[in-house]
PDB file of N, CA and C in Angstrom:
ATOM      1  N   UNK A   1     110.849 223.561  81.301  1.00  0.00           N
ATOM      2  CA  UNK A   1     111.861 222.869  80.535  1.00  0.00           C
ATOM      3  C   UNK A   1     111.711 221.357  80.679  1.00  0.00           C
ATOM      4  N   UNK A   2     111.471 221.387  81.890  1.00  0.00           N
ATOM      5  CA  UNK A   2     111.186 219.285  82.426  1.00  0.00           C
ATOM      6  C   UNK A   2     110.001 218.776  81.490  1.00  0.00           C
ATOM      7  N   UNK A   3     109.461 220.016  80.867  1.00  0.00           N
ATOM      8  CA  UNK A   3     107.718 219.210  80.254  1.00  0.00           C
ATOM      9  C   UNK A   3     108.333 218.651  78.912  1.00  0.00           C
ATOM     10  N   UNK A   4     109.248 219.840  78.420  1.00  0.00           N
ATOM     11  CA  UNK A   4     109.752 219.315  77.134  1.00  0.00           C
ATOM     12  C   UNK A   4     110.241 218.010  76.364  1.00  0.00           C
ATOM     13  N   UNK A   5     111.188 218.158  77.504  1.00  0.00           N
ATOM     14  CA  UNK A   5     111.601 216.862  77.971  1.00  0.00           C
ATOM     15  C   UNK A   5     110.776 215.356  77.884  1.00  0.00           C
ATOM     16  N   UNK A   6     110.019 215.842  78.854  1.00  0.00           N
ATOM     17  CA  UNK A   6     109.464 214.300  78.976  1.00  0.00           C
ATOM     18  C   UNK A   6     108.203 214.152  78.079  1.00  0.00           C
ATOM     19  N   UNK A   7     107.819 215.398  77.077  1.00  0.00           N
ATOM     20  CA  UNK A   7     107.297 215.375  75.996  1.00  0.00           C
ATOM     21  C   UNK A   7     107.908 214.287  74.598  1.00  0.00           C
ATOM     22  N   UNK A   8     109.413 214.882  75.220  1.00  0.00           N
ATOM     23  CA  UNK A   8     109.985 214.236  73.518  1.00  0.00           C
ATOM     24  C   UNK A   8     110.261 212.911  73.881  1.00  0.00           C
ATOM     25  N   UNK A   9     110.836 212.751  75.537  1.00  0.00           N
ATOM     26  CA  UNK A   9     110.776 211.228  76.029  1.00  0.00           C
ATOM     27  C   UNK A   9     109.759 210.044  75.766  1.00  0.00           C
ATOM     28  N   UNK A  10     108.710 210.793  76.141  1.00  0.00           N
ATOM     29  CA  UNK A  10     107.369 210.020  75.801  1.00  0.00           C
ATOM     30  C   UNK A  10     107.549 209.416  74.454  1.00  0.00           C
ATOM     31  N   UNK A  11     107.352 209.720  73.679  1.00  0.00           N
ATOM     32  CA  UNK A  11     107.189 209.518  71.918  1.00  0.00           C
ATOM     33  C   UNK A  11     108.588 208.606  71.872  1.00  0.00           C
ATOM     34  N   UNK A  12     109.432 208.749  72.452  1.00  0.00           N
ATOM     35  CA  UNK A  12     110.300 207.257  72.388  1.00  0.00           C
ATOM     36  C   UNK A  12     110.666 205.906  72.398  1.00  0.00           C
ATOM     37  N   UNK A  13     108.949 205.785  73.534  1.00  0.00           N
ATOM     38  CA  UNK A  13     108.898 204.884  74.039  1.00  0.00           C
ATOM     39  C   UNK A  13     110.149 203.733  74.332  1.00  0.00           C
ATOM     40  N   UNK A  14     110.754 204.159  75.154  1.00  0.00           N
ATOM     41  CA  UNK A  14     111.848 203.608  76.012  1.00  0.00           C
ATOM     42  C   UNK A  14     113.021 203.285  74.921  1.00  0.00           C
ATOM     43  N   UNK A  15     112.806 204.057  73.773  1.00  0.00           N
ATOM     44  CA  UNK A  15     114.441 203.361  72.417  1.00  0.00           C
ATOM     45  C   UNK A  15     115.424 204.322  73.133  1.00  0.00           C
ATOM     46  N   UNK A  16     116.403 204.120  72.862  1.00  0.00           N
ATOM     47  CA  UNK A  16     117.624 204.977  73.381  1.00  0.00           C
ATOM     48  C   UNK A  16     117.446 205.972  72.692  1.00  0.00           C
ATOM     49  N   UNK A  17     117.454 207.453  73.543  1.00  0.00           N
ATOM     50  CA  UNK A  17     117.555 208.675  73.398  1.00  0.00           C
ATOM     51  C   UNK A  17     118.910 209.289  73.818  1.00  0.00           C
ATOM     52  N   UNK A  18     120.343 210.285  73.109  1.00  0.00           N
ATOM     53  CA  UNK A  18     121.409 211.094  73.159  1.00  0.00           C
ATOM     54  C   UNK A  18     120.661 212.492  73.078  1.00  0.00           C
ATOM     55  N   UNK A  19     120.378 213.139  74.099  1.00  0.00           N
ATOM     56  CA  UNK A  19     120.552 214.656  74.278  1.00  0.00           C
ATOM     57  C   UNK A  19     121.569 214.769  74.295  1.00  0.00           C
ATOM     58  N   UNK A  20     122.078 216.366  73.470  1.00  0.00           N
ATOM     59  CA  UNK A  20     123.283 216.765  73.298  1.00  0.00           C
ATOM     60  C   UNK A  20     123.184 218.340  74.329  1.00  0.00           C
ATOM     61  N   UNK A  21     124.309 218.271  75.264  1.00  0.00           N
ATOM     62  CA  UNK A  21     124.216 219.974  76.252  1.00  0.00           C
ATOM     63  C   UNK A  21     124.667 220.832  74.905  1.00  0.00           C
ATOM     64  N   UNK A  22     124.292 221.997  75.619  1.00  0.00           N
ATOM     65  CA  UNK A  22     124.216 223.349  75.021  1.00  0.00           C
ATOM     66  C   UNK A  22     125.694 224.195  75.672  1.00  0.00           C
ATOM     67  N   UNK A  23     125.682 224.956  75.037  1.00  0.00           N
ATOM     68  CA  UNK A  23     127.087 226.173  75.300  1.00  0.00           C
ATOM     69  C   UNK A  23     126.752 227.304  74.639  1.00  0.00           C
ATOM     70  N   UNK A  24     127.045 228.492  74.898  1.00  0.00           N
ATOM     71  CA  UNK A  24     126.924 229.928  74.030  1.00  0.00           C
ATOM     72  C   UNK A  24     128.454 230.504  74.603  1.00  0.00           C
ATOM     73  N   UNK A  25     128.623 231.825  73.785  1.00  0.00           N
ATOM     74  CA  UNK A  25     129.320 232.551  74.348  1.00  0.00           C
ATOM     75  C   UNK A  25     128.578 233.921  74.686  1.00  0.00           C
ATOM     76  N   UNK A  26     127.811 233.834  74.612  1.00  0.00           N
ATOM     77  CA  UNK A  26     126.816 235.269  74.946  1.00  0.00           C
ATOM     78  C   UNK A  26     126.140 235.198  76.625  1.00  0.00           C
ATOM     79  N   UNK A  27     126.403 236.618  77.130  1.00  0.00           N
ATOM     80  CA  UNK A  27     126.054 237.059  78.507  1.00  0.00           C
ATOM     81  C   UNK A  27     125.006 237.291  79.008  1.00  0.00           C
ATOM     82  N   UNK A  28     124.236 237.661  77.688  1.00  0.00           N
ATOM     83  CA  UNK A  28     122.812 238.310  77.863  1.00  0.00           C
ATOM     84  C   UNK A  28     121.619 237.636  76.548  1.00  0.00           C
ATOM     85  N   UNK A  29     120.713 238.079  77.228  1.00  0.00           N
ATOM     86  CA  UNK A  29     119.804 237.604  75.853  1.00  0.00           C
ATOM     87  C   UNK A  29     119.286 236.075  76.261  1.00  0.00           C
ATOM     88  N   UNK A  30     117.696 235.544  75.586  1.00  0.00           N
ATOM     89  CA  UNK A  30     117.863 234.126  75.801  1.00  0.00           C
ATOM     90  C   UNK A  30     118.527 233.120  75.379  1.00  0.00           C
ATOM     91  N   UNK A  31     119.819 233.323  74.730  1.00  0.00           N
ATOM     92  CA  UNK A  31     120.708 232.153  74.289  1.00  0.00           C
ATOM     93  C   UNK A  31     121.937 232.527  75.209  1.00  0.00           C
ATOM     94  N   UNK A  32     121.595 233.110  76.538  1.00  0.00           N
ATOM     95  CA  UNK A  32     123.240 233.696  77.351  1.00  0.00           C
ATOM     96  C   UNK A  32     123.342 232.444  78.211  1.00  0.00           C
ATOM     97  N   UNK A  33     124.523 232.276  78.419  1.00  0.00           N
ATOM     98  CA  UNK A  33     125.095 231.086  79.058  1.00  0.00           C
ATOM     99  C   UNK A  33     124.294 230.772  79.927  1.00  0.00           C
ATOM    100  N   UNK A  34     123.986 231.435  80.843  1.00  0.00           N
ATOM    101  CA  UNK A  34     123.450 230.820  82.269  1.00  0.00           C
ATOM    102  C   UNK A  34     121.774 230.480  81.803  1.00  0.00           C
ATOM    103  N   UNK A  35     121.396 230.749  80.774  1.00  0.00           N
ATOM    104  CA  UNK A  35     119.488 230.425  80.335  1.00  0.00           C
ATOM    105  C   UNK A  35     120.451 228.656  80.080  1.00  0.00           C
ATOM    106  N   UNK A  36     121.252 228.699  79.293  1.00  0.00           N
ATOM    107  CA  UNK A  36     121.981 227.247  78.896  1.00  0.00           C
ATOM    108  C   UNK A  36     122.001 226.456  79.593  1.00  0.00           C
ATOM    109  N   UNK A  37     122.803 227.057  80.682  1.00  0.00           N
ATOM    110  CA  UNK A  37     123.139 226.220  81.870  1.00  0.00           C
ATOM    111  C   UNK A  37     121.583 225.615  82.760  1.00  0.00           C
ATOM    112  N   UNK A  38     121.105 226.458  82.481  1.00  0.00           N
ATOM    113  CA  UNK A  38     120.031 225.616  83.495  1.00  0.00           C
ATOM    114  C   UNK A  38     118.937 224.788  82.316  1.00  0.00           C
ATOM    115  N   UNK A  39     119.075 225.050  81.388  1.00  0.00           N
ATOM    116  CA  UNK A  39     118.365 223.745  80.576  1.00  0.00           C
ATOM    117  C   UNK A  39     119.455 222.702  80.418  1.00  0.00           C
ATOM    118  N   UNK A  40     120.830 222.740  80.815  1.00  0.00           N
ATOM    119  CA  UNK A  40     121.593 221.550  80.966  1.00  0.00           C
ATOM    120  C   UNK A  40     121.455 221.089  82.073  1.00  0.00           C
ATOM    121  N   UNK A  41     120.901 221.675  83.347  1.00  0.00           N
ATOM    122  CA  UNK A  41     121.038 221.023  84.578  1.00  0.00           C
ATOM    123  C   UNK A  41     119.415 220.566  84.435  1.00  0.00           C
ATOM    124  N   UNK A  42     118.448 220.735  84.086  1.00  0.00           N
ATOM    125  CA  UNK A  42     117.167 220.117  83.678  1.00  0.00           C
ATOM    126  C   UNK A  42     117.913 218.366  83.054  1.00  0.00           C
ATOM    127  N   UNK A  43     118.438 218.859  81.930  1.00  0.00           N
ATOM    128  CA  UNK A  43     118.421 217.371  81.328  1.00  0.00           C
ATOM    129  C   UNK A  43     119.457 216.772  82.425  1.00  0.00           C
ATOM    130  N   UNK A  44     120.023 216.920  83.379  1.00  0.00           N
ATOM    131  CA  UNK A  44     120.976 216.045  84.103  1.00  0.00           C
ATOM    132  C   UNK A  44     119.632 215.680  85.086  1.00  0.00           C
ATOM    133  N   UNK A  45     119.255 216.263  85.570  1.00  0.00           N
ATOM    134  CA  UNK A  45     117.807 216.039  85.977  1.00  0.00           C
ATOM    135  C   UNK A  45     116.839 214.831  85.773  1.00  0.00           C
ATOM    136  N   UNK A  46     116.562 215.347  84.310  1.00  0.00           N
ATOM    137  CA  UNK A  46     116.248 214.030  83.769  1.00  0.00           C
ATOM    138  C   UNK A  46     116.328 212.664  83.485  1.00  0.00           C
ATOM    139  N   UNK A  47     117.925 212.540  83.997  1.00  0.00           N
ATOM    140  CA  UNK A  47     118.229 211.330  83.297  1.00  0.00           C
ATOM    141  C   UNK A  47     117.650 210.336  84.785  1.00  0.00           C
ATOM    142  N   UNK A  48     117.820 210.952  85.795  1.00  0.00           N
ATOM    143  CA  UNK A  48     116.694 209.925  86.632  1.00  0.00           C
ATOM    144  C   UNK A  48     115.991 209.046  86.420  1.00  0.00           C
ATOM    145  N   UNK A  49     114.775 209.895  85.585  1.00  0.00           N
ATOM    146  CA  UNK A  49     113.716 209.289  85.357  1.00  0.00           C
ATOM    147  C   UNK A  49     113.865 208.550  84.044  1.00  0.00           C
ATOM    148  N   UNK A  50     114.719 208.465  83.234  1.00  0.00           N
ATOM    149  CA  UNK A  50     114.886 207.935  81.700  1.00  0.00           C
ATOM    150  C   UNK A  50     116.384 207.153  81.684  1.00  0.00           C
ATOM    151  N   UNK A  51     115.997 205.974  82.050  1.00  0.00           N
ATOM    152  CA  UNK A  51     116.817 205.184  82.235  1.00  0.00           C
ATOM    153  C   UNK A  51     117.459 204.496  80.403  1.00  0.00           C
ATOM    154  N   UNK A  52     116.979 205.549  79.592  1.00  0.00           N
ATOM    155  CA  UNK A  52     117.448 204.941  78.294  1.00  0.00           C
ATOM    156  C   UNK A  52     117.827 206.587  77.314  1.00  0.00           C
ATOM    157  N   UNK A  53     118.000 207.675  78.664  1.00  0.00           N
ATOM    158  CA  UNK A  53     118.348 208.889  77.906  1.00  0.00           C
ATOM    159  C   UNK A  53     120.497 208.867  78.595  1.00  0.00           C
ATOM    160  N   UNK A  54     121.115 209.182  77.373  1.00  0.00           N
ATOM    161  CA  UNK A  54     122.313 209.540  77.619  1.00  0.00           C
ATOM    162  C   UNK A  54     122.206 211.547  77.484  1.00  0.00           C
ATOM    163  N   UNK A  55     123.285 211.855  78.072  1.00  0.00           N
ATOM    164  CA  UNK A  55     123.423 213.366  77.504  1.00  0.00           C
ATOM    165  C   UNK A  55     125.105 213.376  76.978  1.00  0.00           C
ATOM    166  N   UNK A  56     125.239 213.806  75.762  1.00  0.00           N
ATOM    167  CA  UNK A  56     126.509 214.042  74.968  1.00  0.00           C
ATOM    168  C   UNK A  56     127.317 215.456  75.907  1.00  0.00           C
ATOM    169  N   UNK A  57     128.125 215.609  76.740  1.00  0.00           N
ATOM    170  CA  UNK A  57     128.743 216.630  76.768  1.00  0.00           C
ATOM    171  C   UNK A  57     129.143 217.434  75.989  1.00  0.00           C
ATOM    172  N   UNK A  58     128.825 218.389  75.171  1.00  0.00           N
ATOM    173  CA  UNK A  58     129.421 218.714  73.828  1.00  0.00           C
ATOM    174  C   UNK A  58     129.675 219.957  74.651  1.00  0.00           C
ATOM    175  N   UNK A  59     129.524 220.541  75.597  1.00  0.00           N
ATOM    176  CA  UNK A  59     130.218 222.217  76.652  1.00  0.00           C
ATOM    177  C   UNK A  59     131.466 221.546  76.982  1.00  0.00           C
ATOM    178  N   UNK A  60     131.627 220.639  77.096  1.00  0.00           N
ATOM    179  CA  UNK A  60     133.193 219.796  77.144  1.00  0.00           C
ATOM    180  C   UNK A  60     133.880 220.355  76.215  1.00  0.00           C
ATOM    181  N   UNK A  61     133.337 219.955  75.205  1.00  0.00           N
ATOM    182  CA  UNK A  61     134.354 219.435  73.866  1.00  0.00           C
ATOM    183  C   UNK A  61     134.109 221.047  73.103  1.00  0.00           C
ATOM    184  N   UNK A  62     133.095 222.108  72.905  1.00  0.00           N
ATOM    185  CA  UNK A  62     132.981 222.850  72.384  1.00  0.00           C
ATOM    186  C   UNK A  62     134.730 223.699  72.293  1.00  0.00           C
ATOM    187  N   UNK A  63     135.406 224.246  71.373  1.00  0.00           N
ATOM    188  CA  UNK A  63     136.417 225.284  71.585  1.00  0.00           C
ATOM    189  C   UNK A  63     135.588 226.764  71.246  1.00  0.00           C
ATOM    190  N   UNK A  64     136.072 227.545  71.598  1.00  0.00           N
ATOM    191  CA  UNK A  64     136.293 229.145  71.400  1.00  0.00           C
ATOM    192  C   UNK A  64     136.444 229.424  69.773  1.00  0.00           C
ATOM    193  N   UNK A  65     137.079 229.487  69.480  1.00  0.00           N
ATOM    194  CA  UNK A  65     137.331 229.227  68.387  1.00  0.00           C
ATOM    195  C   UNK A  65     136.047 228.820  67.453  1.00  0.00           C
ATOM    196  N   UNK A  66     135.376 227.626  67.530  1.00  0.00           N
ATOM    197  CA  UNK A  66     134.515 227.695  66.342  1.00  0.00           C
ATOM    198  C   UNK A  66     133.285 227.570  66.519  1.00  0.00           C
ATOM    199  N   UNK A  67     133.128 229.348  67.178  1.00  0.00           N
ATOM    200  CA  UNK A  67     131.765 229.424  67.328  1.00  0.00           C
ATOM    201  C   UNK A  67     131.952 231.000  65.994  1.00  0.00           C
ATOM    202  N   UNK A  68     131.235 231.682  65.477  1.00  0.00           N
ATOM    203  CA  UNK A  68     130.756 232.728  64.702  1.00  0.00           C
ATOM    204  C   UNK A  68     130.477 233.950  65.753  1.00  0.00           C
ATOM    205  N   UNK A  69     130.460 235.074  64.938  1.00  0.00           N
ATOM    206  CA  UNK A  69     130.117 236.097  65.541  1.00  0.00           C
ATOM    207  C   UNK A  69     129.138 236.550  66.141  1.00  0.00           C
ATOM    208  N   UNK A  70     128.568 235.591  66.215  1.00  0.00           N
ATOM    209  CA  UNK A  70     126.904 235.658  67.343  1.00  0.00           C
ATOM    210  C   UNK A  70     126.571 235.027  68.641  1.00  0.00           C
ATOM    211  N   UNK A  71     128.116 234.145  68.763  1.00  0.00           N
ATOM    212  CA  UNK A  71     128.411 233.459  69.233  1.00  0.00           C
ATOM    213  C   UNK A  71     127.358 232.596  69.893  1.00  0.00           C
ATOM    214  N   UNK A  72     126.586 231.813  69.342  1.00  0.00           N
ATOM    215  CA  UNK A  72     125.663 230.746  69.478  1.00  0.00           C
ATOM    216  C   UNK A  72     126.325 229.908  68.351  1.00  0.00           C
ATOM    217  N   UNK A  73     126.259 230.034  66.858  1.00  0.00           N
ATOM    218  CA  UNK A  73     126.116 229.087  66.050  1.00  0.00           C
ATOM    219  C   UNK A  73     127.892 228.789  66.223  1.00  0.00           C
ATOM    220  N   UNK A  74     128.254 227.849  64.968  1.00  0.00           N
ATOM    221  CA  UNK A  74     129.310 227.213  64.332  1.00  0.00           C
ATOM    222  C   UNK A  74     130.120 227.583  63.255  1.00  0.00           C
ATOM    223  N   UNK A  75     130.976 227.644  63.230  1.00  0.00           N
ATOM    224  CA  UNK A  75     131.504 227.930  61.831  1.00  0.00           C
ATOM    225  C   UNK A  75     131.893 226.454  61.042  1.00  0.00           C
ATOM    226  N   UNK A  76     132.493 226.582  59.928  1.00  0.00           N
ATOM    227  CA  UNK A  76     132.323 225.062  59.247  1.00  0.00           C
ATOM    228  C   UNK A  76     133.086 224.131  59.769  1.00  0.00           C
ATOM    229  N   UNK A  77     134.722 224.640  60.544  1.00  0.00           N
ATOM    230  CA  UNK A  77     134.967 223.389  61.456  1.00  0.00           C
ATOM    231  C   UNK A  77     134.287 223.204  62.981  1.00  0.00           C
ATOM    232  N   UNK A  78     133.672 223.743  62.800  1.00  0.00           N
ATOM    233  CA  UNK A  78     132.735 223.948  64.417  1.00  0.00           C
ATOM    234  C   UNK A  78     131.547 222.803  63.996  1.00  0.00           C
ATOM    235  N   UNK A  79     130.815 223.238  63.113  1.00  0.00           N
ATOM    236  CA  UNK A  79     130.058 222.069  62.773  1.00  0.00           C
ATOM    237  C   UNK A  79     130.651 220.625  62.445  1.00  0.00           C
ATOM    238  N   UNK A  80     131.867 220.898  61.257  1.00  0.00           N
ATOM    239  CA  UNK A  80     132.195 219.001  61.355  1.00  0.00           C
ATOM    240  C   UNK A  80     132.186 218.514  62.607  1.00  0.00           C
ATOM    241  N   UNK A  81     133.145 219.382  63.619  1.00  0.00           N
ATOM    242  CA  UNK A  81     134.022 218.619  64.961  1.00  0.00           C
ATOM    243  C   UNK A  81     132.082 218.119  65.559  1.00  0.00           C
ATOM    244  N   UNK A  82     131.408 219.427  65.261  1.00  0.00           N
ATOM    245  CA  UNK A  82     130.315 218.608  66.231  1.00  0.00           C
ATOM    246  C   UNK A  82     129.590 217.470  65.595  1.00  0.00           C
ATOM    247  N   UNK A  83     129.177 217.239  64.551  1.00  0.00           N
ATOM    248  CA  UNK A  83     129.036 216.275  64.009  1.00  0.00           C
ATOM    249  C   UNK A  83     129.999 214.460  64.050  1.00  0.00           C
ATOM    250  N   UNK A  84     131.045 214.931  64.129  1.00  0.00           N
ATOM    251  CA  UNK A  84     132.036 213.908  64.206  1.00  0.00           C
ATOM    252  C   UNK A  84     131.695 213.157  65.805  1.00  0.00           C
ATOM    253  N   UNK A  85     131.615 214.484  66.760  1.00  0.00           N
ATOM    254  CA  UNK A  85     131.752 214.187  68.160  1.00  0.00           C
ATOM    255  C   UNK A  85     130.333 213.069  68.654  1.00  0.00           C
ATOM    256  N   UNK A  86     129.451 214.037  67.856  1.00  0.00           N
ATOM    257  CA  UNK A  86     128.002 213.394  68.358  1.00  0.00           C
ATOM    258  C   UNK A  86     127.410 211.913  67.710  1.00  0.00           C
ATOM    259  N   UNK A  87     128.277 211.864  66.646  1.00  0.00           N
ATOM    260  CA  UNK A  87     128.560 210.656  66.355  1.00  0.00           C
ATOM    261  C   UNK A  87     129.020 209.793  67.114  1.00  0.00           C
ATOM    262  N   UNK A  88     130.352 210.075  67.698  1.00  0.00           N
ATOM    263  CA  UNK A  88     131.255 209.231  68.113  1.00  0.00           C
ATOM    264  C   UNK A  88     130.534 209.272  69.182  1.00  0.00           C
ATOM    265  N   UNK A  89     129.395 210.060  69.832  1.00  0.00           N
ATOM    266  CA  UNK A  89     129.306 209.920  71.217  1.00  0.00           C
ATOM    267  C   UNK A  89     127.737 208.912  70.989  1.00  0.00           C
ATOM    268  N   UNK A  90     127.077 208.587  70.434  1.00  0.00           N
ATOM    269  CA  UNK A  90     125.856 207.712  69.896  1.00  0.00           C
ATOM    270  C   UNK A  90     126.852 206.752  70.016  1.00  0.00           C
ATOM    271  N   UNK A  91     127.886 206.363  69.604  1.00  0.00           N
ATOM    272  CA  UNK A  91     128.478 204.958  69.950  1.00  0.00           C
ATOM    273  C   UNK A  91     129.076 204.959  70.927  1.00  0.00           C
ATOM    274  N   UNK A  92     129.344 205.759  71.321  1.00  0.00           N
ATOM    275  CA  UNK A  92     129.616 205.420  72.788  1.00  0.00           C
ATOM    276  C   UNK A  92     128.303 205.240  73.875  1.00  0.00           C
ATOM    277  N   UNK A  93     127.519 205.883  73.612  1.00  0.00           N
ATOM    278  CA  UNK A  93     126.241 205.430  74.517  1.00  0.00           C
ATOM    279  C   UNK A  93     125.427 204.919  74.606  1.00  0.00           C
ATOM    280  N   UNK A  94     125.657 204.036  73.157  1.00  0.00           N
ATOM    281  CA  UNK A  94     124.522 202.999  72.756  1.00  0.00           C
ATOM    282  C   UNK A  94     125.099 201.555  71.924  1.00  0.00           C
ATOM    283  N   UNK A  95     126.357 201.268  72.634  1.00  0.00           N
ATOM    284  CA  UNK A  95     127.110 200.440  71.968  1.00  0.00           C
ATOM    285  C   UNK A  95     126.434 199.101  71.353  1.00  0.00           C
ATOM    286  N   UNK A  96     126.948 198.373  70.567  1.00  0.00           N
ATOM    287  CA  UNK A  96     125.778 197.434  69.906  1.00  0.00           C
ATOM    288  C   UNK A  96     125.686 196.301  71.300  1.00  0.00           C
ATOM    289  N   UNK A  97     126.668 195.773  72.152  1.00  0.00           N
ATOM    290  CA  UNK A  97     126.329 194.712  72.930  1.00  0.00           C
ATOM    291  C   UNK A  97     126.757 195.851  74.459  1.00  0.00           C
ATOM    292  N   UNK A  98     125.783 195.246  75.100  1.00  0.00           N
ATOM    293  CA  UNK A  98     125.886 195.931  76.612  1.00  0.00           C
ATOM    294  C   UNK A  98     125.629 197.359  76.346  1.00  0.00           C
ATOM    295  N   UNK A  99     125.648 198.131  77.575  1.00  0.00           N
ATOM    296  CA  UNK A  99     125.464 199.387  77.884  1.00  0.00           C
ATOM    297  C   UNK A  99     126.485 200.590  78.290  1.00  0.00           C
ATOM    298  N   UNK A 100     126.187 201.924  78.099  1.00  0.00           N
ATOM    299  CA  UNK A 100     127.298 202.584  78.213  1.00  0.00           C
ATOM    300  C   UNK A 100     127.719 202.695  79.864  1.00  0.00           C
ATOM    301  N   UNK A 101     129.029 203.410  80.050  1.00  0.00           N
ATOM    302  CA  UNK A 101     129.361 203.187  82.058  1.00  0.00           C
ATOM    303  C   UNK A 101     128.616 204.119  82.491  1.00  0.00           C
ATOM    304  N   UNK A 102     128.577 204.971  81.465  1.00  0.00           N
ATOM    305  CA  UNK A 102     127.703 206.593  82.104  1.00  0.00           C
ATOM    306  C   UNK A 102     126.845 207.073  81.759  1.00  0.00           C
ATOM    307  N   UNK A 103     125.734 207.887  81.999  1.00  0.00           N
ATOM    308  CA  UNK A 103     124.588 208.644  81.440  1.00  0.00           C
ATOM    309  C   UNK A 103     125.478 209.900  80.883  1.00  0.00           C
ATOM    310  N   UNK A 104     126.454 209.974  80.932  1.00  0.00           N
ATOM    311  CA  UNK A 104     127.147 211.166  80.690  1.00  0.00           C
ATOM    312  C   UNK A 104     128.122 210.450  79.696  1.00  0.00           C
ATOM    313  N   UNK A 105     127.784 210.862  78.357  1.00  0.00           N
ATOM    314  CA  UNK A 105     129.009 210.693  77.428  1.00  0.00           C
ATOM    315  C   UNK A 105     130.179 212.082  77.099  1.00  0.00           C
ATOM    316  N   UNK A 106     131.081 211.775  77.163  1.00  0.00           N
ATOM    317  CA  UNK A 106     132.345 212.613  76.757  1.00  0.00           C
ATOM    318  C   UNK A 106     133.111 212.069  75.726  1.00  0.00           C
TER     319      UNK A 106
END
């Protein structure tokens, strides 16, 4: 998971990068929470070494509610809210003057 990473890091060459965490509601299978969880604790990982990567909390902000019956994807207010959020969270972590307080946006 770390190669991926510093695959897509590379090709950035040091511009500000927002990874967004992952969430499921599924137990089993490779999209079950805990495969999630540890490619979210990879990118917390990461931010060590990438002093110009933020990560969007979006397992924060995700509700119950607007995920679909496969429970991976979105339903249509599941997608605006995430869209709206990951927006709002690019300005928060890449504000036009100075820098954000945290590698961790919420």
């Amino acid at each position: 998971m770390m190669a991926r990473i510093q695959e897509m890091m590379s090709v950035a060459h040091g511009e500000p990068v927002m990874w967004v965490n992952t969430v499921t509601q599924l137990s089993s299978g490779p999209y079950a929470e805990a495969n999630e969880q540890r490619w979210d604790d990879t990118l917390l990982r990461a931010l060590a070494m990438y002093p110009n990567m933020r990560i969007f909390d979006w397992a924060a902000v995700a509700q119950p509610g607007w995920f679909l019956a496969d429970g991976i994807h979105y339903n249509s207010a599941g997608c605006a809210a995430r869209a709206q959020a990951i927006a709002d969270g690019l300005a928060q972590a890449f504000p036009l003057y100075g820098h954000s307080r945290s590698p961790i946006v919420r």
